[in-house]
PDB file of N, CA and C in Angstrom:
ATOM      1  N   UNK A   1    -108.327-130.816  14.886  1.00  0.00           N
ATOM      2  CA  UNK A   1    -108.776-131.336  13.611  1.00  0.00           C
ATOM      3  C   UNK A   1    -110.218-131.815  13.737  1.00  0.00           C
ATOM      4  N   UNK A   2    -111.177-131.686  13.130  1.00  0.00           N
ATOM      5  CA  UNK A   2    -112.501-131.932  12.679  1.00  0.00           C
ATOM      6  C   UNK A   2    -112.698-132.951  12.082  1.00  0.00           C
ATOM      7  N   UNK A   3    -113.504-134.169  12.960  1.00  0.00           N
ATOM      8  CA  UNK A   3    -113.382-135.496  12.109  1.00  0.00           C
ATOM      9  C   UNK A   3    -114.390-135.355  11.116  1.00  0.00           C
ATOM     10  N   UNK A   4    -114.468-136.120  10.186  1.00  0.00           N
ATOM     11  CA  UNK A   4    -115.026-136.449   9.039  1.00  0.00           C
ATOM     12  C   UNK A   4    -116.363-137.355   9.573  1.00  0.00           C
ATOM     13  N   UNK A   5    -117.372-136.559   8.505  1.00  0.00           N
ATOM     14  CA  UNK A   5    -119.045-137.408   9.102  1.00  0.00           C
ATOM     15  C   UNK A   5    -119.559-137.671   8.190  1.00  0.00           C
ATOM     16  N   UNK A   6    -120.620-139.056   8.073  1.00  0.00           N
ATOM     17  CA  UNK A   6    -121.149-139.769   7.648  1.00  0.00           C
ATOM     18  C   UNK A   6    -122.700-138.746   7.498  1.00  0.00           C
ATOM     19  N   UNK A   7    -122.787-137.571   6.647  1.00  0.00           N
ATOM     20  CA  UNK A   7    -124.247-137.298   6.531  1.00  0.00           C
ATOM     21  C   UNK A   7    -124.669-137.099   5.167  1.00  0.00           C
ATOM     22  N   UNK A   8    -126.060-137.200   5.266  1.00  0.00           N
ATOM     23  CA  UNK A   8    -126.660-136.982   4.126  1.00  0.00           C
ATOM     24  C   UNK A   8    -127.896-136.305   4.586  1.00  0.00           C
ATOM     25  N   UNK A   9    -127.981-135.296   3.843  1.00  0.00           N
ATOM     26  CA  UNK A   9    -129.463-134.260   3.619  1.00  0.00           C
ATOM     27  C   UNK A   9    -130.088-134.241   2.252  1.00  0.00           C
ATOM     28  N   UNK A  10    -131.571-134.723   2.271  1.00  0.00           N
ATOM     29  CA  UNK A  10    -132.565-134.918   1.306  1.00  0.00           C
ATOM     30  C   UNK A  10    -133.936-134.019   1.201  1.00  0.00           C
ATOM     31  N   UNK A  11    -134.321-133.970   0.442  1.00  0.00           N
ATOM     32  CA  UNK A  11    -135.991-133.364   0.255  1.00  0.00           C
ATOM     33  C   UNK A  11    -136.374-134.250  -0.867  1.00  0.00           C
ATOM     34  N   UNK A  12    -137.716-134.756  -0.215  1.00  0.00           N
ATOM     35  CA  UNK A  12    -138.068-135.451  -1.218  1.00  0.00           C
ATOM     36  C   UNK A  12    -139.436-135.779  -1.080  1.00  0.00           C
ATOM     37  N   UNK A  13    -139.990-136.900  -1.855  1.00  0.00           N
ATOM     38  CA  UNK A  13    -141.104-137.298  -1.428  1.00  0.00           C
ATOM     39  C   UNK A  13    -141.487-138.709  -1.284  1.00  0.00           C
ATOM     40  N   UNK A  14    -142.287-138.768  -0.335  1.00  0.00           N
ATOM     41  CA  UNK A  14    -142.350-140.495   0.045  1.00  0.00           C
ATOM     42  C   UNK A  14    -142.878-141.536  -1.129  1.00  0.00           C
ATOM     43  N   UNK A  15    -142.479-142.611  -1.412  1.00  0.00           N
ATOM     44  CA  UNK A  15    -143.017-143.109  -2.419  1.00  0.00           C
ATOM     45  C   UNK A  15    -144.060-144.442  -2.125  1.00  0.00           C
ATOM     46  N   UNK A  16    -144.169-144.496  -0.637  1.00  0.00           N
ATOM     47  CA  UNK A  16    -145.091-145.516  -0.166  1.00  0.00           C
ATOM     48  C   UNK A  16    -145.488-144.849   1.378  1.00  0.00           C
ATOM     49  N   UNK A  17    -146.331-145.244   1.991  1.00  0.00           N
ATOM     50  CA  UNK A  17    -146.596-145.102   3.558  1.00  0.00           C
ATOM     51  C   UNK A  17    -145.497-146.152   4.456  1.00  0.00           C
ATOM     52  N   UNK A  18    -144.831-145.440   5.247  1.00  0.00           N
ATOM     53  CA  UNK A  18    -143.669-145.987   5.986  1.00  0.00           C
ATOM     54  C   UNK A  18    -144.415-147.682   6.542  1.00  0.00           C
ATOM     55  N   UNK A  19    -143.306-148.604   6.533  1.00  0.00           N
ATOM     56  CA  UNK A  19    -144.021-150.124   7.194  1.00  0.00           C
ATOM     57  C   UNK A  19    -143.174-149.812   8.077  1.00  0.00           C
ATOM     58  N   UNK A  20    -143.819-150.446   9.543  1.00  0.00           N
ATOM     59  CA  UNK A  20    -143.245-149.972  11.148  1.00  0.00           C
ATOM     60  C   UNK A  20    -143.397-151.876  11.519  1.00  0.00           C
ATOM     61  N   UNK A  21    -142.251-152.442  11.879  1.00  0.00           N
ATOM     62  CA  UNK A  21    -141.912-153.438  12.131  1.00  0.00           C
ATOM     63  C   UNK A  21    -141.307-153.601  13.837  1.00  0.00           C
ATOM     64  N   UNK A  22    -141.582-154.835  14.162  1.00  0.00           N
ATOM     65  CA  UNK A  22    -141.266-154.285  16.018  1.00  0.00           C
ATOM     66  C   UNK A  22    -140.687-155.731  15.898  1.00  0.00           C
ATOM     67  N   UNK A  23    -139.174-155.482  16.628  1.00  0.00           N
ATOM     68  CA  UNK A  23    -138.272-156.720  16.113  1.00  0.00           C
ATOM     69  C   UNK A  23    -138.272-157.249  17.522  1.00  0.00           C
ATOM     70  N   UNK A  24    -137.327-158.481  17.812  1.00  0.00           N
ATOM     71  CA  UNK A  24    -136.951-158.799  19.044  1.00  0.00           C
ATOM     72  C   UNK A  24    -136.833-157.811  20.014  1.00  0.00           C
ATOM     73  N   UNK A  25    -137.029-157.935  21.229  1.00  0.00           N
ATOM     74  CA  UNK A  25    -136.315-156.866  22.098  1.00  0.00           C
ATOM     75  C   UNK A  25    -137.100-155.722  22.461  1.00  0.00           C
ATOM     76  N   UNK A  26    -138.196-155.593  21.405  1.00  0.00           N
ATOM     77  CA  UNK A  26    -139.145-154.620  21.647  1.00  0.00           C
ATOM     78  C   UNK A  26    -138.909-153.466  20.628  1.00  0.00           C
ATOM     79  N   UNK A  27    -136.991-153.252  19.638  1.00  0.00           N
ATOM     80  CA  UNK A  27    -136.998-152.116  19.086  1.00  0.00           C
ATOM     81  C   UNK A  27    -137.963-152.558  18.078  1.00  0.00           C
ATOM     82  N   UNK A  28    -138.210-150.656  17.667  1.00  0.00           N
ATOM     83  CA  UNK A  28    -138.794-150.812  15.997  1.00  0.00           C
ATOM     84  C   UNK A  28    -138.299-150.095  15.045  1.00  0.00           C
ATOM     85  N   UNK A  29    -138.419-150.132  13.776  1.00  0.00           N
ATOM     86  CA  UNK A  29    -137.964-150.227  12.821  1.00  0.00           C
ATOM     87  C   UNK A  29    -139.204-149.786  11.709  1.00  0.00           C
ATOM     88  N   UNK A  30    -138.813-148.586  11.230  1.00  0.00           N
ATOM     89  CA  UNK A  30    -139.908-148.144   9.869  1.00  0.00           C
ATOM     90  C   UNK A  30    -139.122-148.039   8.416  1.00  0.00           C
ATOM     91  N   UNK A  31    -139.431-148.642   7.618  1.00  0.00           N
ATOM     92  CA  UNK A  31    -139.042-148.431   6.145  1.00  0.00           C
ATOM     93  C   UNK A  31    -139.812-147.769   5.540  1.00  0.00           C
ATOM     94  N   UNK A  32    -139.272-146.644   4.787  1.00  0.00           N
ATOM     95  CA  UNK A  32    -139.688-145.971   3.532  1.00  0.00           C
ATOM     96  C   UNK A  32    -139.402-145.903   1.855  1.00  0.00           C
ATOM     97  N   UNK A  33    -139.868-145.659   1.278  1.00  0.00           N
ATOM     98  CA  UNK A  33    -138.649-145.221   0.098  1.00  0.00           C
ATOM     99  C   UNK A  33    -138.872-143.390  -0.055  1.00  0.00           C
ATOM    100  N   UNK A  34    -138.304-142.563  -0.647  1.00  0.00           N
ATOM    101  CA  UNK A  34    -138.460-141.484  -0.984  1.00  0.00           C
ATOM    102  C   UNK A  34    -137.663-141.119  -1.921  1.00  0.00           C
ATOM    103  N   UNK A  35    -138.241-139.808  -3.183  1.00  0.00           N
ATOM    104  CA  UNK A  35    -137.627-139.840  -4.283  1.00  0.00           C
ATOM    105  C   UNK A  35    -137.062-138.453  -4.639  1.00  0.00           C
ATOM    106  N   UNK A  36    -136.199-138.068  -4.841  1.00  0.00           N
ATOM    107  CA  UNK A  36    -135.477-137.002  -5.236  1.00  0.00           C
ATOM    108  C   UNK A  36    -135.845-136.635  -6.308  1.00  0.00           C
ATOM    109  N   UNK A  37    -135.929-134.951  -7.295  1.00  0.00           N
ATOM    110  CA  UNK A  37    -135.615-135.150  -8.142  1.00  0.00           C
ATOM    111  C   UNK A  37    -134.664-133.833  -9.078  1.00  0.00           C
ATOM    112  N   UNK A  38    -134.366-134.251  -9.680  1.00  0.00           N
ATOM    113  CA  UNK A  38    -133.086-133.346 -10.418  1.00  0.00           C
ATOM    114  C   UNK A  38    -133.232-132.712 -11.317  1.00  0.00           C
ATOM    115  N   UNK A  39    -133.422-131.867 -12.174  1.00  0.00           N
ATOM    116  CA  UNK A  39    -134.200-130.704 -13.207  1.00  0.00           C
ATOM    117  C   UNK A  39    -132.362-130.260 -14.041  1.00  0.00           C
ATOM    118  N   UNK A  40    -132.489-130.717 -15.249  1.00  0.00           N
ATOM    119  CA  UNK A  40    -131.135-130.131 -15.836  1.00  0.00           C
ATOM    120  C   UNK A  40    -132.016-130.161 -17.043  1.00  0.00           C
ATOM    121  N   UNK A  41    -130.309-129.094 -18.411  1.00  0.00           N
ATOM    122  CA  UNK A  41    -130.804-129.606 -19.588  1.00  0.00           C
ATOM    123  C   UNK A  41    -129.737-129.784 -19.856  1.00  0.00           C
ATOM    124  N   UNK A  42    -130.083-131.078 -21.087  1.00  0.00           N
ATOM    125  CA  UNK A  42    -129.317-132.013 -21.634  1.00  0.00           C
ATOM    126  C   UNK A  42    -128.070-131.054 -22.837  1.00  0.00           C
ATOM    127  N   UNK A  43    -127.763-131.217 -23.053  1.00  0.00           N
ATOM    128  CA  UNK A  43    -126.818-131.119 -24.150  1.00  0.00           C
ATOM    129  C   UNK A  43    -127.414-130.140 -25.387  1.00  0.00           C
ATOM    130  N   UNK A  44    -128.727-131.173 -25.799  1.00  0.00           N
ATOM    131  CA  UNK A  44    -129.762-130.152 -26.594  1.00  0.00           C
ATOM    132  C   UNK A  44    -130.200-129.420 -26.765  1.00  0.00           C
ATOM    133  N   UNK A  45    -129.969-128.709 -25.210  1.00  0.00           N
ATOM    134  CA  UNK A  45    -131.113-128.156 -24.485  1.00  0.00           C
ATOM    135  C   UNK A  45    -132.317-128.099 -23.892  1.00  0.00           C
ATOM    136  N   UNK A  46    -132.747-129.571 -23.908  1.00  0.00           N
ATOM    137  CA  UNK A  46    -133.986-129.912 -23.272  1.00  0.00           C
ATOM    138  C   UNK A  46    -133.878-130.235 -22.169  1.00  0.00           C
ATOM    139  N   UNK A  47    -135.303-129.515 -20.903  1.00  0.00           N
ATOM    140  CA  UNK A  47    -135.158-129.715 -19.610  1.00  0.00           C
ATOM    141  C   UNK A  47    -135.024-131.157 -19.295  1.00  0.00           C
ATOM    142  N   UNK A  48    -134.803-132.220 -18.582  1.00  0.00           N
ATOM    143  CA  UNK A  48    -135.006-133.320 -18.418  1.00  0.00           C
ATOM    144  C   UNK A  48    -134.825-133.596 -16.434  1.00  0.00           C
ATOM    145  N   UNK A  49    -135.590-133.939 -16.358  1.00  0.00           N
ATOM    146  CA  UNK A  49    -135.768-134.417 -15.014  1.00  0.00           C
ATOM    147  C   UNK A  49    -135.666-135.965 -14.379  1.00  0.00           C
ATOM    148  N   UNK A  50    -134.497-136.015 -13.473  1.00  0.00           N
ATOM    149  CA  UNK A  50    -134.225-137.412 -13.048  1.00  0.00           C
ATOM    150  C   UNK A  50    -134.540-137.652 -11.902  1.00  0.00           C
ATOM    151  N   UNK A  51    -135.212-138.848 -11.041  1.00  0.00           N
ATOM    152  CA  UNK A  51    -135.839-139.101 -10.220  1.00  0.00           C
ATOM    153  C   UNK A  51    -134.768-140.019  -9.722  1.00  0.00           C
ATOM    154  N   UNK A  52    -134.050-140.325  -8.416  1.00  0.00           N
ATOM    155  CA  UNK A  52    -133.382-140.951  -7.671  1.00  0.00           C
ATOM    156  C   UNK A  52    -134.650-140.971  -6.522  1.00  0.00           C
ATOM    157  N   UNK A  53    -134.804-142.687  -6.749  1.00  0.00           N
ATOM    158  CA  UNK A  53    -134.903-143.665  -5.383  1.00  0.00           C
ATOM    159  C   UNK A  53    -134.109-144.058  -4.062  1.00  0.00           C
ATOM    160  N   UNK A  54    -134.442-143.487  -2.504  1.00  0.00           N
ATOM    161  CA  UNK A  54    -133.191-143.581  -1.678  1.00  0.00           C
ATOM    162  C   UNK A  54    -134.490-144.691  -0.304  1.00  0.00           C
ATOM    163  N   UNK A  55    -133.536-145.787  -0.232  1.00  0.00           N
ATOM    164  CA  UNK A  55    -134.509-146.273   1.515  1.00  0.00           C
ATOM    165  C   UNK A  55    -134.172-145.934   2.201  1.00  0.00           C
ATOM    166  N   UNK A  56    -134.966-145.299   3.364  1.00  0.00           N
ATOM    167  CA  UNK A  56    -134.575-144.697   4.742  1.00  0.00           C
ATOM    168  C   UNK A  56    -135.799-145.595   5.611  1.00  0.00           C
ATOM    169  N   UNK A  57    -134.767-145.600   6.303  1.00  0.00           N
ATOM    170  CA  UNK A  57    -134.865-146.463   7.583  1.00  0.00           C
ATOM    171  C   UNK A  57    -134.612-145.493   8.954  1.00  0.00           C
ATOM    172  N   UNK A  58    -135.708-145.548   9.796  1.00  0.00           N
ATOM    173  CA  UNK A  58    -135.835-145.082  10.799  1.00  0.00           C
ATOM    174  C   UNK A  58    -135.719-145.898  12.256  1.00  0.00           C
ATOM    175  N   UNK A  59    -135.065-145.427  13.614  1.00  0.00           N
ATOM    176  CA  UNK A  59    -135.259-146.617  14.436  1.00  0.00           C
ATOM    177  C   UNK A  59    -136.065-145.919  15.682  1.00  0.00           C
ATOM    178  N   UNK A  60    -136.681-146.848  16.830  1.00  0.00           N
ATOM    179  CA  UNK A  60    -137.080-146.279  17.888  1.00  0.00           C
ATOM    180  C   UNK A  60    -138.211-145.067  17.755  1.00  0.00           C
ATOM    181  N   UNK A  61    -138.219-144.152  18.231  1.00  0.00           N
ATOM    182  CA  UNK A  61    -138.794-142.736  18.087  1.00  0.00           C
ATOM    183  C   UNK A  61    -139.132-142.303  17.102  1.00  0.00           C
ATOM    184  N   UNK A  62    -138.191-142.223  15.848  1.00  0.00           N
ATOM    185  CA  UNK A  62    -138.015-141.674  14.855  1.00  0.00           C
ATOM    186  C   UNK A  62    -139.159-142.398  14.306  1.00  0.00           C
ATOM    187  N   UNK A  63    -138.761-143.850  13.950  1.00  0.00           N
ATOM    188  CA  UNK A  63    -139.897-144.668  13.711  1.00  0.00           C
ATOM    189  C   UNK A  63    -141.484-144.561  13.915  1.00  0.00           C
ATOM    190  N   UNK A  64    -141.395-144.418  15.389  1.00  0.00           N
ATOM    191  CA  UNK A  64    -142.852-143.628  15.888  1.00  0.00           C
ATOM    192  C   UNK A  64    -143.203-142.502  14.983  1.00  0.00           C
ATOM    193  N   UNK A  65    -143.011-141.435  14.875  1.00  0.00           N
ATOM    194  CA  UNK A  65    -142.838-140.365  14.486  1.00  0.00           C
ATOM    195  C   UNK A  65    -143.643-140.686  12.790  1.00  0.00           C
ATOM    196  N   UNK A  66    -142.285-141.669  12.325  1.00  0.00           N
ATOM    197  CA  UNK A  66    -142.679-141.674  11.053  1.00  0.00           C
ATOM    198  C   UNK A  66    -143.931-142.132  10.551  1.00  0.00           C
ATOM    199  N   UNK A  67    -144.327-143.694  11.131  1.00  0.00           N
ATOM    200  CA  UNK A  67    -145.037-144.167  11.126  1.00  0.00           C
ATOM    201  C   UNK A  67    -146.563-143.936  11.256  1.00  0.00           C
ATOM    202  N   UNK A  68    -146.246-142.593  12.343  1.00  0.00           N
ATOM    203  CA  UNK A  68    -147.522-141.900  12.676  1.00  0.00           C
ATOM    204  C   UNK A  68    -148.204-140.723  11.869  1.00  0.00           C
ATOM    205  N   UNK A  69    -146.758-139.893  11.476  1.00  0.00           N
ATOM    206  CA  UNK A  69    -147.699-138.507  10.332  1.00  0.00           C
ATOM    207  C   UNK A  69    -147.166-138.124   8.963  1.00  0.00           C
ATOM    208  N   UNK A  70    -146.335-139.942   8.741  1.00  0.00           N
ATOM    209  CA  UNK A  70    -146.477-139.716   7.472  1.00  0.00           C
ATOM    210  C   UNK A  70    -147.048-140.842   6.507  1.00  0.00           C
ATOM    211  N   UNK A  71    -147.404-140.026   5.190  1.00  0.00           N
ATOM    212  CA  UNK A  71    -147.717-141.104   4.307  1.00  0.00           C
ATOM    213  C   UNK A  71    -147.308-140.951   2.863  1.00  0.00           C
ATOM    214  N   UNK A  72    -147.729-142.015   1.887  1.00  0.00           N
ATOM    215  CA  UNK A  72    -147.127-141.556   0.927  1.00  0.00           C
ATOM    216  C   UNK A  72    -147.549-140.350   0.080  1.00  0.00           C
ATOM    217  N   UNK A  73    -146.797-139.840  -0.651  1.00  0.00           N
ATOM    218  CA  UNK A  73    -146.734-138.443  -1.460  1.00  0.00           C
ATOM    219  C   UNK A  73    -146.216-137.346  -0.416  1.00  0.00           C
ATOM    220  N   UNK A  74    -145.972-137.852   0.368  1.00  0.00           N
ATOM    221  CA  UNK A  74    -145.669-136.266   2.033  1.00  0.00           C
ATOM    222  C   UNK A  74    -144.351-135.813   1.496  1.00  0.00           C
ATOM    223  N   UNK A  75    -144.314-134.336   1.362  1.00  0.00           N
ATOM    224  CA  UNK A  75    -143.061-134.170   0.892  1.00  0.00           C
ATOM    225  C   UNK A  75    -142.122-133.989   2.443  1.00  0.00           C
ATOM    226  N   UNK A  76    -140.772-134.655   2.392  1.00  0.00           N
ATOM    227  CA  UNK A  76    -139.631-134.470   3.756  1.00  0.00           C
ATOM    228  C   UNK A  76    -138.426-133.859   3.258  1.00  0.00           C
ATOM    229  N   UNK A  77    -138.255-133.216   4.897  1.00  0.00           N
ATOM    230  CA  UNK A  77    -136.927-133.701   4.997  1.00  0.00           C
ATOM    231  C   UNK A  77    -135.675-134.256   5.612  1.00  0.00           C
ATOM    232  N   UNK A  78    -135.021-134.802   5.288  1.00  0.00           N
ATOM    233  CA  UNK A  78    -134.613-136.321   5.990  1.00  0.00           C
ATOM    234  C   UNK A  78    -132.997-135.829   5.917  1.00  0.00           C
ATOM    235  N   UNK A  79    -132.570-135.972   7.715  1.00  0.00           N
ATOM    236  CA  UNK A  79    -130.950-135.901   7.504  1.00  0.00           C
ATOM    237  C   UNK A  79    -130.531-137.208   8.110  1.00  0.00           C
ATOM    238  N   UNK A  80    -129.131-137.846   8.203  1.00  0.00           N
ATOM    239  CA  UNK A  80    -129.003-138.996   8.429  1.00  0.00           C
ATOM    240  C   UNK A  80    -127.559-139.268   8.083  1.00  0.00           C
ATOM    241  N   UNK A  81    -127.578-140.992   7.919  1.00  0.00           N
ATOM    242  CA  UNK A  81    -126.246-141.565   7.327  1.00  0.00           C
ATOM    243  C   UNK A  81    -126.446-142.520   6.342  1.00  0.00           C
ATOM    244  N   UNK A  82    -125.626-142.298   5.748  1.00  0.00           N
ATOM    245  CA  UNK A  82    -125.571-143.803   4.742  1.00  0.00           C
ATOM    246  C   UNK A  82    -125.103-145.240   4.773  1.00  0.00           C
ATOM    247  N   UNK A  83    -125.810-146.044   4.664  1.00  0.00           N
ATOM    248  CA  UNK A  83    -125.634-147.402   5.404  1.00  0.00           C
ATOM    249  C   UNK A  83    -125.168-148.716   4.774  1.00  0.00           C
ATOM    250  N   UNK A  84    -124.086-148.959   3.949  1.00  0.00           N
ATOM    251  CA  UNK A  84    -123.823-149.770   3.030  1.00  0.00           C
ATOM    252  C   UNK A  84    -124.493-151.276   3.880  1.00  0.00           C
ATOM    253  N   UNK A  85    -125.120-152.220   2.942  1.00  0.00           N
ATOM    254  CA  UNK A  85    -125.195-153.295   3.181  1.00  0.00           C
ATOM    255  C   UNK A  85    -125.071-154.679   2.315  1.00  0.00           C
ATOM    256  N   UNK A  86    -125.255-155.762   2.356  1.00  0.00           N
ATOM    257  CA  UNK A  86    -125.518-156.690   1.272  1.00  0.00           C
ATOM    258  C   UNK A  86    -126.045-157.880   2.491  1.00  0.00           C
ATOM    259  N   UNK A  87    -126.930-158.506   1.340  1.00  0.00           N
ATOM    260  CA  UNK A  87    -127.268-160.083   1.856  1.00  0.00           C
ATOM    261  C   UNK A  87    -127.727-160.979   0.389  1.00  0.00           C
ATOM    262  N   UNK A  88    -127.933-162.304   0.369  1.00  0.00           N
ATOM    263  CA  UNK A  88    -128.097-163.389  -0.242  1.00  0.00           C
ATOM    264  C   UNK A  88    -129.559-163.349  -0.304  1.00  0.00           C
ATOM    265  N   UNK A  89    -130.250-163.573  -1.689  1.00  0.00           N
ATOM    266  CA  UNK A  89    -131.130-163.656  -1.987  1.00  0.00           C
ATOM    267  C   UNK A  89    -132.038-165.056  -2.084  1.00  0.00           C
ATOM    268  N   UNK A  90    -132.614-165.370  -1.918  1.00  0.00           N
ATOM    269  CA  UNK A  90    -133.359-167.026  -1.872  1.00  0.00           C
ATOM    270  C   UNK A  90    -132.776-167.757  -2.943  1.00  0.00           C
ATOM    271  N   UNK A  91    -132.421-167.197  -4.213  1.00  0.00           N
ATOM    272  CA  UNK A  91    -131.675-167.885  -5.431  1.00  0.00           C
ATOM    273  C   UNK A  91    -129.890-168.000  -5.419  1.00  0.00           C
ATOM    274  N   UNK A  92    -129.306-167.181  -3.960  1.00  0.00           N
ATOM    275  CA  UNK A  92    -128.000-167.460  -3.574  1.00  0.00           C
ATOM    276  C   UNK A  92    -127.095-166.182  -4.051  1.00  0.00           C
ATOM    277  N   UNK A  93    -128.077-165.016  -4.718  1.00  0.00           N
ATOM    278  CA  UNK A  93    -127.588-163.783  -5.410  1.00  0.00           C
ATOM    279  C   UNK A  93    -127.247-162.837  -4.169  1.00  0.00           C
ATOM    280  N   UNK A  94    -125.846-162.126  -4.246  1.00  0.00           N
ATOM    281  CA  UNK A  94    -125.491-161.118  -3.247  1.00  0.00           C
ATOM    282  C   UNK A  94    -126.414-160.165  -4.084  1.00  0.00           C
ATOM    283  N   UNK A  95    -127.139-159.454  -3.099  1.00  0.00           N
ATOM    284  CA  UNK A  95    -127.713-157.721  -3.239  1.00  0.00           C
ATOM    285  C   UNK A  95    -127.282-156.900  -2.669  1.00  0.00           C
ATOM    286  N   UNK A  96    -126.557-155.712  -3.113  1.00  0.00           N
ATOM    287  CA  UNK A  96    -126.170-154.682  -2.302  1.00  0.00           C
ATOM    288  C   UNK A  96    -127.105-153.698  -2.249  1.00  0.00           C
ATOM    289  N   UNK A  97    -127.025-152.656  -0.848  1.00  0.00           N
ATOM    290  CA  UNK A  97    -128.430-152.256  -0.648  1.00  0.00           C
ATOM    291  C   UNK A  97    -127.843-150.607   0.110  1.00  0.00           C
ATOM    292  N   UNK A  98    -128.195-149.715  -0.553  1.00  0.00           N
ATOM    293  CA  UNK A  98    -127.837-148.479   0.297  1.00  0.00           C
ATOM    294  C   UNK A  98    -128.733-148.098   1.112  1.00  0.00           C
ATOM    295  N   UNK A  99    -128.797-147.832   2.264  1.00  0.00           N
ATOM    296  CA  UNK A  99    -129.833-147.437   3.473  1.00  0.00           C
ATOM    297  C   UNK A  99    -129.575-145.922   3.456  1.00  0.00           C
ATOM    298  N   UNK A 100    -130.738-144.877   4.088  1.00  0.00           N
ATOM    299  CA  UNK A 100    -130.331-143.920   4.959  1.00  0.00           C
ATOM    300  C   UNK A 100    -130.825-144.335   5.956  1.00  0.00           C
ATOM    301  N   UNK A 101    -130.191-143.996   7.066  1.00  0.00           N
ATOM    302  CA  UNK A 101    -130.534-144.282   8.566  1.00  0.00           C
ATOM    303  C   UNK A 101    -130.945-142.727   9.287  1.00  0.00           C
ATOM    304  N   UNK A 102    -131.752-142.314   9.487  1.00  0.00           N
ATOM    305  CA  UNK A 102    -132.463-141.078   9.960  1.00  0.00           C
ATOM    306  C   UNK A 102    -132.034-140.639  11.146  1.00  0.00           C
ATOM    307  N   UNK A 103    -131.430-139.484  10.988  1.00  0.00           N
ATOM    308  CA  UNK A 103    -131.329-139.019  12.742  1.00  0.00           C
ATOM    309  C   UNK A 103    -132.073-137.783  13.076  1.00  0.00           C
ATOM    310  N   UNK A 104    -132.779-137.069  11.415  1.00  0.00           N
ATOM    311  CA  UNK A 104    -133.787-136.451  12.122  1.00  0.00           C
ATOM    312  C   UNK A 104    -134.894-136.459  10.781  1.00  0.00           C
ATOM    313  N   UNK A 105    -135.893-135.719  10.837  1.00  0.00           N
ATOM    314  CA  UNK A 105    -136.827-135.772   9.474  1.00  0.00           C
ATOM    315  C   UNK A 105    -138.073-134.855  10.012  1.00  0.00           C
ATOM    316  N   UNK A 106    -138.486-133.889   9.098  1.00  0.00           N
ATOM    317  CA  UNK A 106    -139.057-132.698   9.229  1.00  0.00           C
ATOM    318  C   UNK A 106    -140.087-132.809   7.904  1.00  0.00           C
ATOM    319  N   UNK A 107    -141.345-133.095   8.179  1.00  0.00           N
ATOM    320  CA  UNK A 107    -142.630-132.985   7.346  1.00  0.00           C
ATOM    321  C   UNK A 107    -142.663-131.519   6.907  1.00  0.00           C
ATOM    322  N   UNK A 108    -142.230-131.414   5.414  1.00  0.00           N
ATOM    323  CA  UNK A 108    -142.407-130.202   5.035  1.00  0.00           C
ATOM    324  C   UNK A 108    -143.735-129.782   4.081  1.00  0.00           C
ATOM    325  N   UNK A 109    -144.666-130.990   3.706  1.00  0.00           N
ATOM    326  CA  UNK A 109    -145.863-130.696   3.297  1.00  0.00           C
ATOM    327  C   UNK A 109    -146.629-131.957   3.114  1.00  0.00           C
ATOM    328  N   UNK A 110    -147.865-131.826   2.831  1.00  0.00           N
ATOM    329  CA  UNK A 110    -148.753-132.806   2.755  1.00  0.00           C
ATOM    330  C   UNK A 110    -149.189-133.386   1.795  1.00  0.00           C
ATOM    331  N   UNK A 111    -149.289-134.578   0.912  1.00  0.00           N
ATOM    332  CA  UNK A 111    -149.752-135.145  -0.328  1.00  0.00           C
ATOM    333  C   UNK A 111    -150.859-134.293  -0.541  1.00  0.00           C
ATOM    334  N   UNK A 112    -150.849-133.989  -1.987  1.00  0.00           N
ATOM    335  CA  UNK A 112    -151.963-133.296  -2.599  1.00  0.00           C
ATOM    336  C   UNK A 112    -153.509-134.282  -2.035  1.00  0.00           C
ATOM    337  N   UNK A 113    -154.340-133.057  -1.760  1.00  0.00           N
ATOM    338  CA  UNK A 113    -155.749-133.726  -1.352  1.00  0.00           C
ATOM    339  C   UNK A 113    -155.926-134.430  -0.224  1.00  0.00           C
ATOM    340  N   UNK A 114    -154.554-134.626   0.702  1.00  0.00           N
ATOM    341  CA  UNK A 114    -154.910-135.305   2.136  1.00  0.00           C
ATOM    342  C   UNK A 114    -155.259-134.219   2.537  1.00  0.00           C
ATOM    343  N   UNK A 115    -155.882-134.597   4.023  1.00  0.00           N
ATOM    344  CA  UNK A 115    -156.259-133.804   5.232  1.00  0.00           C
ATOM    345  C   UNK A 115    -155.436-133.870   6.445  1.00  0.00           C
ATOM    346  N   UNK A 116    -155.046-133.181   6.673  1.00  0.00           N
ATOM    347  CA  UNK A 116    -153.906-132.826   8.081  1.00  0.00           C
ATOM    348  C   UNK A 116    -154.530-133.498   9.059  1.00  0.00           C
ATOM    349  N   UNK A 117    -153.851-134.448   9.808  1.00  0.00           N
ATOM    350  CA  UNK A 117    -154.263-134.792  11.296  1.00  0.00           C
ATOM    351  C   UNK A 117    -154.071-134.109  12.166  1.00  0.00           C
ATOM    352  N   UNK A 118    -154.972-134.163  12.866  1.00  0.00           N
ATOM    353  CA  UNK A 118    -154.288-132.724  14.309  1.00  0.00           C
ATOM    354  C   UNK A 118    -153.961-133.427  15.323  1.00  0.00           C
TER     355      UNK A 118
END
């Protein structure tokens, strides 16, 4: 029997330049956001396009990686897991928070008008 896995595969595009954070211990840690988007027509028939917001979170290497050749507008693509979380907000509010956690990610093009680093 074939166990059941936690993945998710995206293409998208970055919606900020990754922040690379270096915690206790020496690991690090890069946050992104990146945005999907979805092309249907409605009922009417009009095209309409929906944009889904996803955070991915990178650790170690990956982090490196990210931190280093990408930025925002870079179009990716990002495979991984999904990371349910929640915490308490300074006003005492639970936030629930969906993560992707990256186990791999492949620069598939460059923001309009950057210049490639070599």
């Amino acid at each position: 029997m074939n166990a059941l896995r936690n993945k998710v595969m995206l293409v998208g595009n970055l919606g900020q330049d990754p922040e690379m954070k270096t915690l206790e211990g020496g690991k690090k840690v890069v946050h992104f956001t990146l945005a999907t988007q979805e092309d249907y027509k409605n009922s009417e028939g009009q095209k309409v396009s929906e944009t889904t917001w996803h955070n991915i979170v990178a650790w170690n290497g990956l982090a490196d990686i990210a931190s280093k050749f990408l930025k925002k507008g870079n179009q990716v693509f990002v495979e991984g897991r999904i990371v349910y979380r929640s915490y308490e907000d300074k006003k005492g509010a639970t936030k629930n928070v969906t993560d992707i956690v990256l186990n791999d990610l492949l620069l598939l093009r460059s923001a309009k008008g950057q210049a490639k680093e070599e």
